[in-house]
Protein backbone atom coordinates (compact mmCIF):
# COMPACT_ATOMS: atom_id res chain seq x y z
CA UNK A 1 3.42 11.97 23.52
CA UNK A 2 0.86 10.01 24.98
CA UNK A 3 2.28 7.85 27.44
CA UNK A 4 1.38 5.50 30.68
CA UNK A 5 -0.42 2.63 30.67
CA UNK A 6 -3.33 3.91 32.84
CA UNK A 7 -3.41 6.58 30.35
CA UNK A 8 -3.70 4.41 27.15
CA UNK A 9 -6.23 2.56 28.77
CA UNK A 10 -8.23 5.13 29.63
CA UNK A 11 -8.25 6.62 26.13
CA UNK A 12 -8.73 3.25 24.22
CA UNK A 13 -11.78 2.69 27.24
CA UNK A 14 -13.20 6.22 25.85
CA UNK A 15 -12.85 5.35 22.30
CA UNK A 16 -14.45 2.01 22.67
CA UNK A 17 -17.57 3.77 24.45
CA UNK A 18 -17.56 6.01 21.52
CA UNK A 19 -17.53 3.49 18.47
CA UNK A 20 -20.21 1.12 20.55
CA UNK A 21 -22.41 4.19 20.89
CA UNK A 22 -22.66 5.14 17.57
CA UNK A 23 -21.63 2.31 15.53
CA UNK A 24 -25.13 2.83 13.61
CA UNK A 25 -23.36 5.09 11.88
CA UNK A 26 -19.98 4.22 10.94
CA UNK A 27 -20.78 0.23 10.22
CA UNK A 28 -23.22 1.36 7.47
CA UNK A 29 -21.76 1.61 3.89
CA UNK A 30 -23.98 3.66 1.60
CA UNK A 31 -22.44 2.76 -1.39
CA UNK A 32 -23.38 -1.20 -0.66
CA UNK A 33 -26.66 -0.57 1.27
CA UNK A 34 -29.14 2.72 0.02
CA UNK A 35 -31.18 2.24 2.83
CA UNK A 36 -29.92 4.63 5.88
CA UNK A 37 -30.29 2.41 9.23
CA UNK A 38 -29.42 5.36 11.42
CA UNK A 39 -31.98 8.07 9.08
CA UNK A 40 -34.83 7.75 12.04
CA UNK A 41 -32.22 8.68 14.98
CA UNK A 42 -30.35 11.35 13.12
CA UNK A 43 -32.73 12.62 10.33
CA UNK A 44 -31.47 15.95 10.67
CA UNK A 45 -28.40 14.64 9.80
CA UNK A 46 -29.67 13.20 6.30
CA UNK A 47 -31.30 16.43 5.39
CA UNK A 48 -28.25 18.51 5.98
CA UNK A 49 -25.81 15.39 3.78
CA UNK A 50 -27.96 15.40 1.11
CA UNK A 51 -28.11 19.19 0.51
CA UNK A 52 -24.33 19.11 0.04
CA UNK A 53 -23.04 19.90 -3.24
CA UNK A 54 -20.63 17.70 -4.78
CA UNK A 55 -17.55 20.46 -4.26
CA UNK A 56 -18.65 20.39 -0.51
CA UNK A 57 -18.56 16.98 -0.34
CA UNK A 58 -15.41 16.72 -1.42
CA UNK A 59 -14.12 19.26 1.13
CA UNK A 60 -15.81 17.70 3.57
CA UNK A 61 -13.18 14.28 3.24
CA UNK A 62 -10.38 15.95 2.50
CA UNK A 63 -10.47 18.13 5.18
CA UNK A 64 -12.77 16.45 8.21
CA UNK A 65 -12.05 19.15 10.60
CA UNK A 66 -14.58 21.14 8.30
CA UNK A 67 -17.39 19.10 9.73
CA UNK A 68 -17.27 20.89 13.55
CA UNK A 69 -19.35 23.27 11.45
CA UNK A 70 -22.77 21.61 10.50
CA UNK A 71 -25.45 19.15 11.20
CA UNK A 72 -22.22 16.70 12.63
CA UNK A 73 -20.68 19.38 14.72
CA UNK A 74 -20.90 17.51 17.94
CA UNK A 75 -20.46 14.51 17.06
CA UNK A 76 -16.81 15.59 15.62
CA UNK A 77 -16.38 17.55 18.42
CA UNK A 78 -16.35 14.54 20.74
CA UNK A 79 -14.54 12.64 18.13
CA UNK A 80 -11.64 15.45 18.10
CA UNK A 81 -11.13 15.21 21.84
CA UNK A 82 -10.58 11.55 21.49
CA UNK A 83 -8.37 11.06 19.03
CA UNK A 84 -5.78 13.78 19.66
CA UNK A 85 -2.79 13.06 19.79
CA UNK A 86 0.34 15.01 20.61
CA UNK A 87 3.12 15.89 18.09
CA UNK A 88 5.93 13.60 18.59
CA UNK A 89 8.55 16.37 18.40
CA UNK A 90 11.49 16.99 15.73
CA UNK A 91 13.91 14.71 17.13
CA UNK A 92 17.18 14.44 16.42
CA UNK A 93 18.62 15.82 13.45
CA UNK A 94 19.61 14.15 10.08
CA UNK A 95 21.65 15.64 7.41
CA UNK A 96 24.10 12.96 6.18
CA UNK A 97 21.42 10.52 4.44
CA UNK A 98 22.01 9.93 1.03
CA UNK A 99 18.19 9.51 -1.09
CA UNK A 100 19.36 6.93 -3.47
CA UNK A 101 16.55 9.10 -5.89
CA UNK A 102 13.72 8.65 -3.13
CA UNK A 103 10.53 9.84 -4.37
CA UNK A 104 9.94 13.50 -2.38
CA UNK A 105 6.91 12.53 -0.27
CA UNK A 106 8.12 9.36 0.84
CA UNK A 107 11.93 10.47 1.68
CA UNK A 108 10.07 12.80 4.01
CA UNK A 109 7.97 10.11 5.76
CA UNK A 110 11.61 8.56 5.98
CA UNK A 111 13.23 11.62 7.06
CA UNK A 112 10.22 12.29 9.63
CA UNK A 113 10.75 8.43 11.08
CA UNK A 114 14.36 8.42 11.05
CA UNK A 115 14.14 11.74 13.64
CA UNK A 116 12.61 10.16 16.11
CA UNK A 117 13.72 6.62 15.62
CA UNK A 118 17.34 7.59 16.13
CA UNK A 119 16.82 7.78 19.78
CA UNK A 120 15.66 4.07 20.20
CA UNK A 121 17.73 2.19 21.89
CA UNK A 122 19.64 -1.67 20.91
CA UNK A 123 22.59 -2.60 19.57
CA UNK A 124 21.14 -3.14 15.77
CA UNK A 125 18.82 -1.90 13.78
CA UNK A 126 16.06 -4.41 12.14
CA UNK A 127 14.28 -2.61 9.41
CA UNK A 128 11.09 -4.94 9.33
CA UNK A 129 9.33 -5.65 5.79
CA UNK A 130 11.69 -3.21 4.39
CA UNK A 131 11.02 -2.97 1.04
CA UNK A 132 14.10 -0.78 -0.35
CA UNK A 133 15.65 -0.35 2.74
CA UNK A 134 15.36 3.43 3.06
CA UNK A 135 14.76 3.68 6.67
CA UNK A 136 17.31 0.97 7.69
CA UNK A 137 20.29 2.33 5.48
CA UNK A 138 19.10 6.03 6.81
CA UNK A 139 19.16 5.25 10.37
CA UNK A 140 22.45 2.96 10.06
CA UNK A 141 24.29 5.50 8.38
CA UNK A 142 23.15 8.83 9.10
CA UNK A 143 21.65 8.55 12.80
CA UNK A 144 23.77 5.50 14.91
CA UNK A 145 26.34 3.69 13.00
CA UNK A 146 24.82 0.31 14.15
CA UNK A 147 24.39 -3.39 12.39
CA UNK A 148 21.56 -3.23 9.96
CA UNK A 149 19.05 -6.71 9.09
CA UNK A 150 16.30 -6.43 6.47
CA UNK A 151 13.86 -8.40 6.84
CA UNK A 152 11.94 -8.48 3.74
CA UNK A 153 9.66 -10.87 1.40
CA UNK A 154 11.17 -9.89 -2.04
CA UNK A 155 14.65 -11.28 -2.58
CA UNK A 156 15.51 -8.29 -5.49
CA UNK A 157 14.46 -5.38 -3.05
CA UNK A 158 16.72 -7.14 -0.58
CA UNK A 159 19.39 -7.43 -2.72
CA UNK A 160 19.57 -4.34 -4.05
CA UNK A 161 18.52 -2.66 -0.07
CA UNK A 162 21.68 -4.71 0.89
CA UNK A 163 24.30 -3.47 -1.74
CA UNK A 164 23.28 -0.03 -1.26
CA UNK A 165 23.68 -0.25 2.74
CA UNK A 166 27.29 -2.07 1.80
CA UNK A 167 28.22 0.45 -0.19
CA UNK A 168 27.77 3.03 2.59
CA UNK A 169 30.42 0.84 4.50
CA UNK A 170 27.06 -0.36 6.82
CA UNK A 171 27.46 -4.17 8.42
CA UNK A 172 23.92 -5.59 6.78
CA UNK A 173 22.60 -8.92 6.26
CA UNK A 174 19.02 -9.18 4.90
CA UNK A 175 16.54 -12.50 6.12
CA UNK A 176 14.21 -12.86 2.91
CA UNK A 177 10.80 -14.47 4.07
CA UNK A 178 7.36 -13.97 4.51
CA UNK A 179 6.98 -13.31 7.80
CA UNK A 180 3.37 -14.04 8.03
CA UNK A 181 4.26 -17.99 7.20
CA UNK A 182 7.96 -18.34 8.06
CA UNK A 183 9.62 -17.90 11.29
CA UNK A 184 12.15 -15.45 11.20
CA UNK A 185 14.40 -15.34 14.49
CA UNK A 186 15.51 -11.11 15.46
CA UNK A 187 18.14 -10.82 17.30
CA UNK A 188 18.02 -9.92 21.23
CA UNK A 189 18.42 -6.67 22.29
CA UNK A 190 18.26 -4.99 18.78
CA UNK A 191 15.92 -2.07 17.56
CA UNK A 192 12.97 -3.18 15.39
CA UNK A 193 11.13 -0.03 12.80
CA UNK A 194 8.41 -0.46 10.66
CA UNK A 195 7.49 2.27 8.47
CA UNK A 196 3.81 1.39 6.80
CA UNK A 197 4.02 -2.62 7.67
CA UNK A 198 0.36 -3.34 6.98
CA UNK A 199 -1.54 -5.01 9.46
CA UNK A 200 -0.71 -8.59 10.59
CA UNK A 201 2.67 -7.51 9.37
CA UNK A 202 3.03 -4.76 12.38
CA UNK A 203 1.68 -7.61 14.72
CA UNK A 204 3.93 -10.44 13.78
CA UNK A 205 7.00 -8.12 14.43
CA UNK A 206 5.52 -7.30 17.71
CA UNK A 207 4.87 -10.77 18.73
CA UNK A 208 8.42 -12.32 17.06
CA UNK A 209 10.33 -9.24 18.80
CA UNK A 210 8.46 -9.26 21.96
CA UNK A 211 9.20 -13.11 22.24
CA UNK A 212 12.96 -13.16 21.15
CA UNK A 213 13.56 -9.90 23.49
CA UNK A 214 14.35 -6.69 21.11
CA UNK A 215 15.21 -3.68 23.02
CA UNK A 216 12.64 -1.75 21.53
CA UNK A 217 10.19 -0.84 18.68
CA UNK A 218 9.68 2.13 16.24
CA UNK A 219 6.37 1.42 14.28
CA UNK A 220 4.24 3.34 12.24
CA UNK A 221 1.27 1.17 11.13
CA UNK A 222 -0.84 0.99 8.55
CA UNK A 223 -3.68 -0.82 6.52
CA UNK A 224 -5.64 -2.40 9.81
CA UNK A 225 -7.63 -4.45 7.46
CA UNK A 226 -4.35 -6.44 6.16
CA UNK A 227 -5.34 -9.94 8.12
CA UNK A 228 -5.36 -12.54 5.94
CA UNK A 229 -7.33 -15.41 6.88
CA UNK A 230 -9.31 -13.39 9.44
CA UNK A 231 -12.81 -12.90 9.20
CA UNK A 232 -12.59 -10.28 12.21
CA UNK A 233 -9.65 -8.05 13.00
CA UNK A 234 -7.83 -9.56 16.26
CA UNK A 235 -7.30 -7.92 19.65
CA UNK A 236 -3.84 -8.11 21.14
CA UNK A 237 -4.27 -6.03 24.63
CA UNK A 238 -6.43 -7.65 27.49
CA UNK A 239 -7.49 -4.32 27.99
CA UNK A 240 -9.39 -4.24 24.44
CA UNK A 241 -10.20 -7.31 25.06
CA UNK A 242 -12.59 -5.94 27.92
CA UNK A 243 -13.71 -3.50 25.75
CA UNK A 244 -14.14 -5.12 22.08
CA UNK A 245 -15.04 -3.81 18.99
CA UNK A 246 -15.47 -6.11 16.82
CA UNK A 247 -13.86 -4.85 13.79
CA UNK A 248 -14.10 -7.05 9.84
CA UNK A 249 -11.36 -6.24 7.83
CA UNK A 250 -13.71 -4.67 5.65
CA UNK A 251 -14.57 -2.31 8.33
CA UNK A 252 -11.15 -1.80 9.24
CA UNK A 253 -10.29 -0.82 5.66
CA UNK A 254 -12.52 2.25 6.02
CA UNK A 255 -9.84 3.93 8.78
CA UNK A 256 -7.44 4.19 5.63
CA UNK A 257 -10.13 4.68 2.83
CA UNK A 258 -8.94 8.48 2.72
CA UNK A 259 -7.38 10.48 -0.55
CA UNK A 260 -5.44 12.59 1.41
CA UNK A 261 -1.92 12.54 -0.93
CA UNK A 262 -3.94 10.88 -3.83
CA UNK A 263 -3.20 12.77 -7.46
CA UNK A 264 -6.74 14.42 -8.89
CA UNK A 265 -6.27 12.16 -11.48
CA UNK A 266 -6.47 8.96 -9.25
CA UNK A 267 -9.46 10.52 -7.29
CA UNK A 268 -11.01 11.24 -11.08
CA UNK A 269 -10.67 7.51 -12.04
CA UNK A 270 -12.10 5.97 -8.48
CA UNK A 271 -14.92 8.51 -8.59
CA UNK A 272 -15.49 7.19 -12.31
CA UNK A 273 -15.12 3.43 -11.37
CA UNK A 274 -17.39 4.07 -8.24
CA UNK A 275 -20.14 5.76 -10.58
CA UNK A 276 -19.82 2.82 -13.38
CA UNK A 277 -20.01 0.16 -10.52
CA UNK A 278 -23.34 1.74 -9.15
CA UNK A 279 -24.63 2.40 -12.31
CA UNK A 280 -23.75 -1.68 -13.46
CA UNK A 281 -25.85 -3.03 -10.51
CA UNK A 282 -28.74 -1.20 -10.82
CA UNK A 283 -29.36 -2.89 -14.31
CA UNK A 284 -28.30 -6.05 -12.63
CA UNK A 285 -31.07 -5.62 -10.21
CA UNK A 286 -33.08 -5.56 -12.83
CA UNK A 287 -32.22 -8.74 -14.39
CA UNK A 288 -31.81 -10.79 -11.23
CA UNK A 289 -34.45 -9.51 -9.08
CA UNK A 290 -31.61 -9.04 -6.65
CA UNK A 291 -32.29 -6.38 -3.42
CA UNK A 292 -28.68 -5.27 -2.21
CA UNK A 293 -25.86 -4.48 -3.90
CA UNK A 294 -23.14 -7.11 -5.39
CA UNK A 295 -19.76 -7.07 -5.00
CA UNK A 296 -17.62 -7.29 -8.05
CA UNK A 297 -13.79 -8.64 -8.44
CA UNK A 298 -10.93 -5.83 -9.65
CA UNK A 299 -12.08 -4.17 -12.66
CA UNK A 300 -8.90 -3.39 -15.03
CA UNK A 301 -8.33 -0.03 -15.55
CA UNK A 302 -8.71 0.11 -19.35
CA UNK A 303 -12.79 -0.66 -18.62
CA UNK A 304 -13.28 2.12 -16.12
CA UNK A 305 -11.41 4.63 -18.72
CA UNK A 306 -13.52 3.50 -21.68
CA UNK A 307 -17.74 3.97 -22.08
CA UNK A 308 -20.29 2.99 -19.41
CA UNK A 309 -21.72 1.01 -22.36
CA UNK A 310 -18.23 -1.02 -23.14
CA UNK A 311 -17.77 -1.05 -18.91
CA UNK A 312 -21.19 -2.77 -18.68
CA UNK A 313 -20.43 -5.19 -21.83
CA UNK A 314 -17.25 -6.27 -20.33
CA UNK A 315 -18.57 -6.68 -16.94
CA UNK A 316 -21.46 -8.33 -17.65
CA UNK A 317 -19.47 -11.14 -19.93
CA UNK A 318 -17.48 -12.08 -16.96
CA UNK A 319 -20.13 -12.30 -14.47
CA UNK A 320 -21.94 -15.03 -17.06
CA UNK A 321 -25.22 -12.08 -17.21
CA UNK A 322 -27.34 -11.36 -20.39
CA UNK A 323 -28.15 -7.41 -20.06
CA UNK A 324 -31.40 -6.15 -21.52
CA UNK A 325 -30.94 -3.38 -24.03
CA UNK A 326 -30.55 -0.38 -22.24
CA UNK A 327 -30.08 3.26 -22.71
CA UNK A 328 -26.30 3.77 -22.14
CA UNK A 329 -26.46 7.76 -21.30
CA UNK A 330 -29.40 6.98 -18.90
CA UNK A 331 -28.36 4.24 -17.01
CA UNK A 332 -24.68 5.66 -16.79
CA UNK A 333 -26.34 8.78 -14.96
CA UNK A 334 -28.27 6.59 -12.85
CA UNK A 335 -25.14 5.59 -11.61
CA UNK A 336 -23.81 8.96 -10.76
CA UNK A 337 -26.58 10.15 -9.09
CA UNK A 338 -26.37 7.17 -6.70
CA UNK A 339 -22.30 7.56 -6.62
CA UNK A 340 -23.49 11.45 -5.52
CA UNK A 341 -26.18 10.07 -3.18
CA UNK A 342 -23.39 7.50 -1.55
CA UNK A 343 -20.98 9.77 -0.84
CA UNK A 344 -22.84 12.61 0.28
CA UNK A 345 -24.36 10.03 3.36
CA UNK A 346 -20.62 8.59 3.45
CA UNK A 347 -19.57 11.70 5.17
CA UNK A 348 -21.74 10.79 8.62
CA UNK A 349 -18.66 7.96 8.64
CA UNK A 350 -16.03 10.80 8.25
CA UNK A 351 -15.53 11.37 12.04
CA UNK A 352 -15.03 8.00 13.01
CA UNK A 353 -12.19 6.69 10.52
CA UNK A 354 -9.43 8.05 13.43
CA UNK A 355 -11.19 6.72 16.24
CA UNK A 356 -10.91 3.18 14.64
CA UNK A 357 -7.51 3.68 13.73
CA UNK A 358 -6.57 5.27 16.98
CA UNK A 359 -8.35 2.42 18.59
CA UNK A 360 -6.42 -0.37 17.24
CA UNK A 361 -3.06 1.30 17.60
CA UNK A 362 -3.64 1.98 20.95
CA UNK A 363 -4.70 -1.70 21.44
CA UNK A 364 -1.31 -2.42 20.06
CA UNK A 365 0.77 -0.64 22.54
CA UNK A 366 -1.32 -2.04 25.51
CA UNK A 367 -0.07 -4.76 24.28
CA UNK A 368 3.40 -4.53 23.96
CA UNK A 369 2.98 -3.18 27.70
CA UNK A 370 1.21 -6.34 29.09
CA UNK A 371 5.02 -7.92 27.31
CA UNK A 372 6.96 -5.34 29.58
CA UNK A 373 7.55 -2.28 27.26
CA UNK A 374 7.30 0.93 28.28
CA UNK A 375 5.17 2.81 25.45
CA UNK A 376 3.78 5.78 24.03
CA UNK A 377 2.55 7.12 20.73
CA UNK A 378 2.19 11.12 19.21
CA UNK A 379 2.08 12.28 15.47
CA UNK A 380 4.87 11.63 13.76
CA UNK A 381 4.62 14.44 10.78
CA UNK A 382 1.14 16.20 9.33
CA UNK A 383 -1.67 14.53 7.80
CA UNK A 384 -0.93 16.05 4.53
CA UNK A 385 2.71 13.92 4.39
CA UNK A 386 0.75 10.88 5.31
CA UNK A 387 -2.68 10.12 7.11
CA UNK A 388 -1.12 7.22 8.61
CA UNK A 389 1.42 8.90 11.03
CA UNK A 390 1.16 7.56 14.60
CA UNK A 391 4.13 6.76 15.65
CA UNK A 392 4.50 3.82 18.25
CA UNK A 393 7.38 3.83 20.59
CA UNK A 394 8.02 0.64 22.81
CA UNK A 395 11.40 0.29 24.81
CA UNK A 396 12.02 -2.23 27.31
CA UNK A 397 14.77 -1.19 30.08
């Protein structure tokens, strides 16, 4: 594992370089903004997207470490030195957990977190924003038969996380409360894990344990965007803080944007809603005389599954806009070819969604050092079990 202050600041100083360098790149969104800000720098670059075929496009996201062949070869090749990370090991064990009927790629994130969370040290276990209570019950009855807490915003998924822990013969007591407006006091000296706690979730367990003295922390993070009420994504470390990138949540959101354990029938349906979007604004260009592209609230699923025509019908009656008869086959493959066009530039982003991730994770255990933790962070389990698998490891001694 990575691990050492100096250390983490010296990779988080390297990543910061990186992003500020070439931020041309990764800040632009081509399905938003057709124009290509970084096309006179790296035109070589836009020839070689554009020529992509839609199958190699694909390939191309789904499996980035394609691109060190290629027009982006070395600009993935400095992006893989910085963002590897070492495996976190197999850890201890665990064959007595009962599943409860635990859907099979998420019992193994569980499994995978339990392994190495076993060895944290405190006298309790604190499964933060623990939905069902998986991890908790796992760890308190399979790993260290310790006190279990839930903390957790929905009272019947800590109800029923609460009777199923009982029922193993676990000590549990569940605190229901969103933690993001409602103190919630952990007790001193206990473990805290956080499988997939998006965003200012993560943080306020950080900040709440560091304060009321946890022994340590077990946190795999997720959704960096997840800041409500932020226009920009904060900084915790003083080390970012010397080296900012200033991150929007909307900018954030691209280090999860990935499809990695999304069904091909999901992918079909955002590719489709994606296409009908494109395809919608470019008739309401033409009826506003508007230059960029405009955002539009959740679509329902029942419009992106039924014709361009009835998409644009619906759309266009909740937006308040009159739409000049159109031709519905033309205008619908308007929209795909700019959908094609988008995503084929969208892959100069590709090798900078784990530097940004890596980047504010990092920033996160920096933090948690400045509060006297030692940490360090590896991969918890393969990309193809989750993309979101750094595991951060904090103990205070």
């Amino acid at each position: 594992m990575l691990s050492g202050t100096d250390a983490i600041a010296e990779r988080l100083a390297g990543l910061a370089a990186f992003l500020e360098t070439h931020q041309t790149l990764w800040r632009h969104r081509p399905y938003l903004d057709p124009d290509v800000p970084w096309a006179e720098r790296h035109p070589q670059v836009v020839d070689w997207l554009l020529q992509r075929t839609e199958k190699e496009v694909e390939t191309l996201h789904a499996e980035p470490e394609q691109l060190a062949e290629g027009a982006l070869s070395s600009l993935w090749r400095d992006a893989a030195k910085l963002v590897h990370m070492p495996s976190v090991g197999e850890g201890i064990p665990i064959s007595a957990w009962k599943t409860f009927r635990v859907a099979g790629r998420k019992r193994r994130q569980v499994e995978a977190t339990m392994r190495v969370a076993a060895r944290l040290p405190g006298w309790a276990w604190v499964d933060w924003c623990s939905g069902k209570g998986h991890l908790g019950r796992g760890l308190a009855t399979a790993a260290q038969r310790r006190p279990l807490l839930y903390v957790e915003q929905h009272r019947h998924l800590a109800v029923a996380a609460t009777a199923r822990a009982r029922a193993e013969g676990t000590a549990v007591d569940a605190v229901v409360a969103d933690v993001l407006r409602q103190p919630v006091d952990l007790p001193a000296g206990a473990a805290v894990v956080a499988l997939h706690a998006c965003g200012a979730l993560t943080d306020t367990a950080c900040e709440r344990g560091g304060r009321a003295g946890v022994r340590s922390f077990g946190l795999v993070p997720c959704c960096y965007h997840h800041f409500p009420g932020h226009d920009v994504v904060p900084l915790r470390s003083q080390v970012a803080r010397a080296h900012p990138v200033t991150l929007s949540p909307r900018a954030a959101r691209f280090a999860t944007a990935e499809e990695v354990v999304a069904s091909p029938r999901r992918r079909a349906r955002r590719r489709r809603e994606q296409a009908f979007r494109l395809g919608f604004d470019l008739l309401r260009r033409e009826v506003t005389g508007a230059a960029s592209y405009t955002s539009l609230q959740s679509i329902p699923l029942a419009w992106v599954l039924g014709s361009f025509e009835g998409f644009v019908a619906r759309v266009a009656e909740r937006e308040g806009l009159v739409m000049p008869a159109f031709d519905p086959a033309t205008a619908e493959a308007r929209g795909w070819r700019a959908w094609l066009e988008a995503t084929r530039l969208s892959v100069a982003r590709v090798p900078f969604r784990r530097a940004l991730e890596l980047y504010l994770v990092l920033d996160r255990a920096l933090w948690l050092a400045e509060a006297g933790y030692e940490v360090a962070l590896g991969e918890l389990c393969p990309r193809a079990l989750t993309p979101r698998n750094l595991w951060l490891r904090a103990v205070r001694y």
